[in-house]
Protein backbone atom coordinates (compact mmCIF):
# COMPACT_ATOMS: atom_id res chain seq x y z
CA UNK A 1 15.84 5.62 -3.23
CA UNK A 2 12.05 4.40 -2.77
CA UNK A 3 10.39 3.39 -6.19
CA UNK A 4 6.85 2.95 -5.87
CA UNK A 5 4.83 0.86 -8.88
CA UNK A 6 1.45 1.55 -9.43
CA UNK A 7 0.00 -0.62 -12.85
CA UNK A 8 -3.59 1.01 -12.75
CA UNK A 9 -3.08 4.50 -11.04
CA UNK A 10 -6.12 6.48 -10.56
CA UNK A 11 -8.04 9.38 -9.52
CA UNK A 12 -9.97 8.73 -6.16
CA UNK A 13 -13.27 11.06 -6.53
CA UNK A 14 -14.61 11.15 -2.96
CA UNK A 15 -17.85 11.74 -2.16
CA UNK A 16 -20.18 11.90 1.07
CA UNK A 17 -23.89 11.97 0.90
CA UNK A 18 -26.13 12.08 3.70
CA UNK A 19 -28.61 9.43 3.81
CA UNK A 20 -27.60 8.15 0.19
CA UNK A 21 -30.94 6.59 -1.34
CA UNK A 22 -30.63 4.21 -4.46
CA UNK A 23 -32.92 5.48 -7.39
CA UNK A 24 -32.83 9.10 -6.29
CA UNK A 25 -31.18 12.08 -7.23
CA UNK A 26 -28.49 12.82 -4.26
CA UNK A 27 -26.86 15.98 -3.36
CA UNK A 28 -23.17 15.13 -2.19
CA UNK A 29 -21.95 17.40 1.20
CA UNK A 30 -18.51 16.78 0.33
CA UNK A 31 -16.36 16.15 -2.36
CA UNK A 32 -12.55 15.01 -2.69
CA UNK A 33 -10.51 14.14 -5.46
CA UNK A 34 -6.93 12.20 -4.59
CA UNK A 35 -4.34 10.48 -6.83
CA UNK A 36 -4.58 6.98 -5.84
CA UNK A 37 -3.69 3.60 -6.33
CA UNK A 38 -1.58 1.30 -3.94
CA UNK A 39 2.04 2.74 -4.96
CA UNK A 40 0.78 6.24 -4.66
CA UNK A 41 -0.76 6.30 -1.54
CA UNK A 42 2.64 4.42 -0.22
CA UNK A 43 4.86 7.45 -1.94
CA UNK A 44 2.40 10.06 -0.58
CA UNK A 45 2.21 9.21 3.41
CA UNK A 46 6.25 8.77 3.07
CA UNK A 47 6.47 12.51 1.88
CA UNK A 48 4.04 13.32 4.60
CA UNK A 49 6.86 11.82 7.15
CA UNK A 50 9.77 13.37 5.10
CA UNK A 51 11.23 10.46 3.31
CA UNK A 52 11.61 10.81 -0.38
CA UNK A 53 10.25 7.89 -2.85
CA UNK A 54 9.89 8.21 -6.96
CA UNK A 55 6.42 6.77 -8.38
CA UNK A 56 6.32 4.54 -11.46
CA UNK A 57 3.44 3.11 -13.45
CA UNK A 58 1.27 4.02 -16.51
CA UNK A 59 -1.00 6.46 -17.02
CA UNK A 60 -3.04 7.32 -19.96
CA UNK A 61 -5.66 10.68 -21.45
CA UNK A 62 -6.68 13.72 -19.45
CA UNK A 63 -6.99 11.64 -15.98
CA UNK A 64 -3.35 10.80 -16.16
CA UNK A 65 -2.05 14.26 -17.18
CA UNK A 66 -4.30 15.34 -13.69
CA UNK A 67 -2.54 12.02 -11.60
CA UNK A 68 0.82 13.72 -12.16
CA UNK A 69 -0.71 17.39 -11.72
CA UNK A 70 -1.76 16.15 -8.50
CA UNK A 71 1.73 13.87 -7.07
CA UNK A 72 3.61 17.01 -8.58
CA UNK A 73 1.22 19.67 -6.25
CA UNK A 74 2.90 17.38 -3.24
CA UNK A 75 6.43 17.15 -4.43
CA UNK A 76 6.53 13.53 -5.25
CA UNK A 77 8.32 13.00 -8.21
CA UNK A 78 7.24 10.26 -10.81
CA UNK A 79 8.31 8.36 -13.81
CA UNK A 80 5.07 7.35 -15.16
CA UNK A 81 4.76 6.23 -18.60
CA UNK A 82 1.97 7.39 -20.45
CA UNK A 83 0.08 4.91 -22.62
CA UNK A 84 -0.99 6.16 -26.32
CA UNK A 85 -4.61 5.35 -25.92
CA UNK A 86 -7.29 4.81 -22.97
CA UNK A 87 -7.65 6.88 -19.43
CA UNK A 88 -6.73 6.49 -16.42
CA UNK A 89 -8.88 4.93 -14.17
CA UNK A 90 -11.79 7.09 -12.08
CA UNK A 91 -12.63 5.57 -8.67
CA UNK A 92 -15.64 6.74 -7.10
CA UNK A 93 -15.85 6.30 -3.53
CA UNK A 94 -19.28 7.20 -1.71
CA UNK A 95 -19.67 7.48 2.18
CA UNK A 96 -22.75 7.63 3.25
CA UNK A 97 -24.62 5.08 6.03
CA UNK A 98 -22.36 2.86 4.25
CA UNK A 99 -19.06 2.63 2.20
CA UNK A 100 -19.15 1.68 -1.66
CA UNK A 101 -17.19 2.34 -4.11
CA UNK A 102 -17.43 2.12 -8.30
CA UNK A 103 -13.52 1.22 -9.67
CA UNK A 104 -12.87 1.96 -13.11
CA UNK A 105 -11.15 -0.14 -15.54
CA UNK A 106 -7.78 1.50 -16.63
CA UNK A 107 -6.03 1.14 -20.15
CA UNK A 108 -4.81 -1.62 -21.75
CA UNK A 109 -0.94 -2.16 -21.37
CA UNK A 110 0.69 -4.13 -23.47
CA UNK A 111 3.97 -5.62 -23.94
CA UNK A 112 5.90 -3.18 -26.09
CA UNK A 113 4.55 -0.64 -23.22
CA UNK A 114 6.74 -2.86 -20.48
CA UNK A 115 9.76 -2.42 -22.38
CA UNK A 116 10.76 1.29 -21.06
CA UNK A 117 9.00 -0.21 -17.52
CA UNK A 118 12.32 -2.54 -17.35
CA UNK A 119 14.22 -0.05 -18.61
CA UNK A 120 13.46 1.84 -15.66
CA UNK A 121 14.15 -0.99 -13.55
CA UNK A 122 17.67 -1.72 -14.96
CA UNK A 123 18.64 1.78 -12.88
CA UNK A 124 17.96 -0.21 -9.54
CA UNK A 125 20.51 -1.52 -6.87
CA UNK A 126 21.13 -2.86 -3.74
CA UNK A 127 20.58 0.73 -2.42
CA UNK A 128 17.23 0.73 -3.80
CA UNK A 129 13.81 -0.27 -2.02
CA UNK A 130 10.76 -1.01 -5.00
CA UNK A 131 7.37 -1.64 -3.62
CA UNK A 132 4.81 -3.44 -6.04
CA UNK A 133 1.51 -2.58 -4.26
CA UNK A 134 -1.83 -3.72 -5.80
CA UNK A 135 -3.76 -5.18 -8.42
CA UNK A 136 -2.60 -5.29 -11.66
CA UNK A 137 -4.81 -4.53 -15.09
CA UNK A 138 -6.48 -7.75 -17.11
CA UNK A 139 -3.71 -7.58 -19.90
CA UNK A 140 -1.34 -8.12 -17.69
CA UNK A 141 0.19 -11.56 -16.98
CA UNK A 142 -0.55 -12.43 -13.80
CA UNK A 143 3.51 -13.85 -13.09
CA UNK A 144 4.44 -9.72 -13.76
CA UNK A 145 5.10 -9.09 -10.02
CA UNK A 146 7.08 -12.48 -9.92
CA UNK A 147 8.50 -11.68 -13.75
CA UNK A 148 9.87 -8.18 -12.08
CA UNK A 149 11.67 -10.03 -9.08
CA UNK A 150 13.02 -12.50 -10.89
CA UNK A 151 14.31 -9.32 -13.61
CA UNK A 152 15.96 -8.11 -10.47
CA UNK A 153 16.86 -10.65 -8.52
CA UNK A 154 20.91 -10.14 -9.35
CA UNK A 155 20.66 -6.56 -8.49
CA UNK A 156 19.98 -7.10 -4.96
CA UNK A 157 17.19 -4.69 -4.63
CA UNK A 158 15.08 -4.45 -1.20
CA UNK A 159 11.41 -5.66 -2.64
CA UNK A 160 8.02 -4.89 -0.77
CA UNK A 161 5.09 -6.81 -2.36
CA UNK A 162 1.63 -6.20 -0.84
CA UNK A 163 -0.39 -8.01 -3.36
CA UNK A 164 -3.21 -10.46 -3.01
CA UNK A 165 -3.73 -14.17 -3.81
CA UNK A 166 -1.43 -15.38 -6.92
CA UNK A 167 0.32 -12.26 -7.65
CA UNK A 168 1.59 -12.52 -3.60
CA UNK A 169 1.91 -16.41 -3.54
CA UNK A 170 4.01 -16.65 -7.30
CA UNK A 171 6.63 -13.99 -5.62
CA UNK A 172 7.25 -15.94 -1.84
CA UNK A 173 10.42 -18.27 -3.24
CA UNK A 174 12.06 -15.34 -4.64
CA UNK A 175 12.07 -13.49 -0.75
CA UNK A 176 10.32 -10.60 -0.89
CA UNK A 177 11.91 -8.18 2.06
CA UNK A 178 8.46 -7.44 3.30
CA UNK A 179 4.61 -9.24 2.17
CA UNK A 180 1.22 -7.46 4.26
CA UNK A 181 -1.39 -9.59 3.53
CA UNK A 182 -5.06 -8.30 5.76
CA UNK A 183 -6.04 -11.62 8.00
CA UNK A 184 -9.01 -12.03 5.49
CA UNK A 185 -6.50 -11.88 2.53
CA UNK A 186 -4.13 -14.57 4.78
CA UNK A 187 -6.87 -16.85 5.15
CA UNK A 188 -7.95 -16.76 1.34
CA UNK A 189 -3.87 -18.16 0.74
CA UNK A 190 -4.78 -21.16 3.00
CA UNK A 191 -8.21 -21.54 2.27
CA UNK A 192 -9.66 -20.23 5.73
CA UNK A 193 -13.04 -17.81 5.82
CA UNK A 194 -12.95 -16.17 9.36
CA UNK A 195 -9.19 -15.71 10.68
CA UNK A 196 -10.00 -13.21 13.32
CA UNK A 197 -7.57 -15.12 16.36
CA UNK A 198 -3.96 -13.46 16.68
CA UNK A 199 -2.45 -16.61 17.19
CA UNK A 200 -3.88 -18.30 14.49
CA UNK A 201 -2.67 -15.62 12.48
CA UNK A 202 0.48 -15.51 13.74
CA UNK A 203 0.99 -19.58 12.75
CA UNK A 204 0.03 -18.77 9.19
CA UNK A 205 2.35 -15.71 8.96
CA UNK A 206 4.89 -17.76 9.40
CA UNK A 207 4.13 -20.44 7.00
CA UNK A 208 4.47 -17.74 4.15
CA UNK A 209 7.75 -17.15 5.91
CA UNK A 210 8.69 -20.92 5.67
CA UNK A 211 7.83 -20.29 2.02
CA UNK A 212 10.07 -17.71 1.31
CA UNK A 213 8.96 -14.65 2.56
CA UNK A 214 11.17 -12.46 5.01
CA UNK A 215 9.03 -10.30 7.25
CA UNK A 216 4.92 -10.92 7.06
CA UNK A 217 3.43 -8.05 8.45
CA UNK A 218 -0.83 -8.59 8.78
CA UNK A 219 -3.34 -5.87 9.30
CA UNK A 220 -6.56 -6.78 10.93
CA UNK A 221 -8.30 -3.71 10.92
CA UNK A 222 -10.15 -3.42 14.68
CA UNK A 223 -7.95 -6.39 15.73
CA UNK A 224 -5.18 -4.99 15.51
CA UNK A 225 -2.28 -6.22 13.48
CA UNK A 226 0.84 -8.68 14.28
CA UNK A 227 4.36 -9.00 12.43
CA UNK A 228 6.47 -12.11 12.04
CA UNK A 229 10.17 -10.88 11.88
CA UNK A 230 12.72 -12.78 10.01
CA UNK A 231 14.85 -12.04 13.04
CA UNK A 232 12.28 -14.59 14.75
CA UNK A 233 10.41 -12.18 16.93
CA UNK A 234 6.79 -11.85 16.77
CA UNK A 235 5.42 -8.88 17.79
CA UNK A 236 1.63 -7.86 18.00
CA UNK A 237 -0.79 -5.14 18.87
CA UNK A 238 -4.12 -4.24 19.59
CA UNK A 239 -5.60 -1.67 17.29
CA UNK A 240 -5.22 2.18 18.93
CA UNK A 241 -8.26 3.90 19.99
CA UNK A 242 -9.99 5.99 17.36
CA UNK A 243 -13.00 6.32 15.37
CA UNK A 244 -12.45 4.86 11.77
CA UNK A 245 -13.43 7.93 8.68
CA UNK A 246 -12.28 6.59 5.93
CA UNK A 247 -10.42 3.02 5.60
CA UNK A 248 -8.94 3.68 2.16
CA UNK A 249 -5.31 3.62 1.81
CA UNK A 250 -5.11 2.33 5.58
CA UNK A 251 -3.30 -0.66 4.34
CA UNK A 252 -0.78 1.59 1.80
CA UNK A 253 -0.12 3.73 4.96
CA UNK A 254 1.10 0.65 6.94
CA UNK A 255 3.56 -0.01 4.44
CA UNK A 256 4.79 2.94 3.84
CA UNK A 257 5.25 3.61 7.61
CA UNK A 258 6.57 0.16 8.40
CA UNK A 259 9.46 1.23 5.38
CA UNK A 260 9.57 4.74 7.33
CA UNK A 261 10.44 2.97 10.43
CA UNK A 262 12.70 0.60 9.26
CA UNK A 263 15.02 2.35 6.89
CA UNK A 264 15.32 5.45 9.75
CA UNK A 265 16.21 2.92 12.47
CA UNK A 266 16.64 -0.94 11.08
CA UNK A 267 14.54 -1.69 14.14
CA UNK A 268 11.50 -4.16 13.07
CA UNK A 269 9.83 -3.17 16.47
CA UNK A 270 10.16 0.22 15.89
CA UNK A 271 8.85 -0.42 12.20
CA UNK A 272 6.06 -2.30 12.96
CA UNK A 273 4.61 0.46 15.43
CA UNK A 274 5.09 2.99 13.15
CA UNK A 275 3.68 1.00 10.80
CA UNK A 276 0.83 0.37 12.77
CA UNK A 277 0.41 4.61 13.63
CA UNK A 278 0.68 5.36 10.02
CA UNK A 279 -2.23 2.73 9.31
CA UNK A 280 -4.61 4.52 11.97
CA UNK A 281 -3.95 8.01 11.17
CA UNK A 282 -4.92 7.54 8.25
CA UNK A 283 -8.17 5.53 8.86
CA UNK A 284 -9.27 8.36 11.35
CA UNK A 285 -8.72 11.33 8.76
CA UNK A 286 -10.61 12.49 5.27
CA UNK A 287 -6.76 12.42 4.13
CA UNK A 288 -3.80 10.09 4.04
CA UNK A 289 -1.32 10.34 7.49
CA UNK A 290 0.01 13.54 8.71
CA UNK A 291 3.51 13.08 10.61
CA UNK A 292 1.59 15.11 13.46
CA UNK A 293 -1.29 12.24 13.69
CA UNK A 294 1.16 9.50 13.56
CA UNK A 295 3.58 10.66 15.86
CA UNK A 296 0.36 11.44 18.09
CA UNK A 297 -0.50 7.19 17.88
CA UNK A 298 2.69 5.77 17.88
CA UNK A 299 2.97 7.95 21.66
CA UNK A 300 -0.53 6.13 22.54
CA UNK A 301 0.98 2.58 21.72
CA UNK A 302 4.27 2.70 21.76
CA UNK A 303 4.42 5.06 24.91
CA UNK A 304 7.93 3.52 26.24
CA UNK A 305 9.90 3.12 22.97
CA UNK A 306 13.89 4.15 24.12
CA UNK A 307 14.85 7.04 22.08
CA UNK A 308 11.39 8.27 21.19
CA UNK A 309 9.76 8.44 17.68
CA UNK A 310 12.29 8.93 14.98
CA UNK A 311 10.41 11.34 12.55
């Protein structure tokens, strides 16, 4: 099984304003409202391919009670634990001539609250996948991704971490299966401001790999994205052709079709395409990746793959 962990879950309120003008009243044109948060999105565009995944994390007040409304609407079951005080996060993301977006706070978790957490990750084995996606609330030590790892590091369990900055460096002696940094989130490890160049990237992936980390898969948005195997093989790719709607949960899409690809085929060229299709599709749609979009990329990119697309 595929356990997702979301710390600060939320609900994504999506709206689109024409011609959005600060210090005005503003009609929206559209409006959206998603479960969301890093582990979420990642359990979400699995079920959209067909692969099954359980989401953990806290929730807390009316907003959580509507998270699980919403993962149970799309047959995703979840094992959140609900907090005794505080809400659930509201994101508010507005598209207008521009992206923004307002992030809410979450509740406070504290540690008597982790106790049931590790609880739940005491049921994990070797034949379990747990993907730690995101950031993680101010109460919160900031060791908890490495303090989970290290809590499971007899039992053998396949981890994903696609963190940022300390919470991903603290984890990379400890072997995470799989790390996607973006190439501005690589360059902020080793100090860099403008790592645009595939081959630079590509040097720097694997220097997190010399650190501990097995496969470093990096998105670079319009670049396209590359993947240092820890079979040795590098493998890159331009980005596929489409116009970009709406890059939220591009990144969480990657993942969770990188895991698609990989589990279905144990293939790490086949999972980083996929990976790669499940990333677009959902940066070209209002929603998270459809199996019918990605399948419709991977055949753009991947055109020649022996066996076709297994989905």
């Amino acid at each position: 099984m595929i356990y997702t962990v979301t710390f600060n879950p939320s609900l994504d309120y999506i709206v689109r304003v024409n011609h959005f003008t600060p210090g005005r009243v503003n009609r929206t044109e559209q409006e959206i409202i998603f479960p969301g948060g890093k582990g979420i999105n990642v359990s979400i565009v699995l079920q959209n391919l067909g692969m099954d995944s359980t989401a953990l994390g806290f929730i807390a007040g009316f907003t959580g009670l509507e998270i699980k409304s919403q993962l149970s609407a799309r047959n995703i079951p979840e094992r959140f634990i609900t907090l005794p005080e505080g809400l659930s996060r509201i994101n508010v993301k507005l598209r207008s001539n521009e992206e923004s977006e307002i992030n809410g706070l979450g509740p406070n978790i504290d540690s008597a609250s982790l106790l049931p957490f590790y609880e739940q990750l005491d049921g994990l084995d070797s034949n379990d996948v747990l993907v730690l996606a995101g950031s993680i609330p101010s109460t919160l030590p900031s060791t908890i991704y490495r303090d989970i790892m290290k809590h499971l590091q007899e039992r053998k369990v396949m981890i994903v971490v696609d963190a940022t900055r300390d919470l991903l460096c603290n984890v990379l002696d400890l072997h995470p299966f799989l790390i996607k940094p973006n190439n501005f989130e690589l360059g902020e490890i080793f100090g860099l401001e403008d790592l645009r160049e595939k081959q630079e990237v590509i040097r720097y992936a694997k220097q997190l790999q010399e650190r501990g980390a097995r496969n470093v898969l990096v998105s670079m948005a319009g670049d396209g994205a590359v993947l240092a195997a820890e079979d040795g093989t590098v493998y890159e790719s331009p980005a596929p052709q489409g116009r970009v709607i709406n890059s939220v949960g591009a990144g969480d899409s990657m993942v969770a079709g990188f895991l698609y690809g990989y589990l279905t085929t144990g293939s790490y060229e086949h999972a980083f395409y996929t990976g790669i299709s499940c990333g677009s599709a959902s940066a070209f749609s209002e929603n998270l990746a459809s199996k019918d979009e990605v399948i419709n990329i991977y055949q753009q990119i991947h055109p020649n793959h022996e066996g076709g697309l297994c989905i």
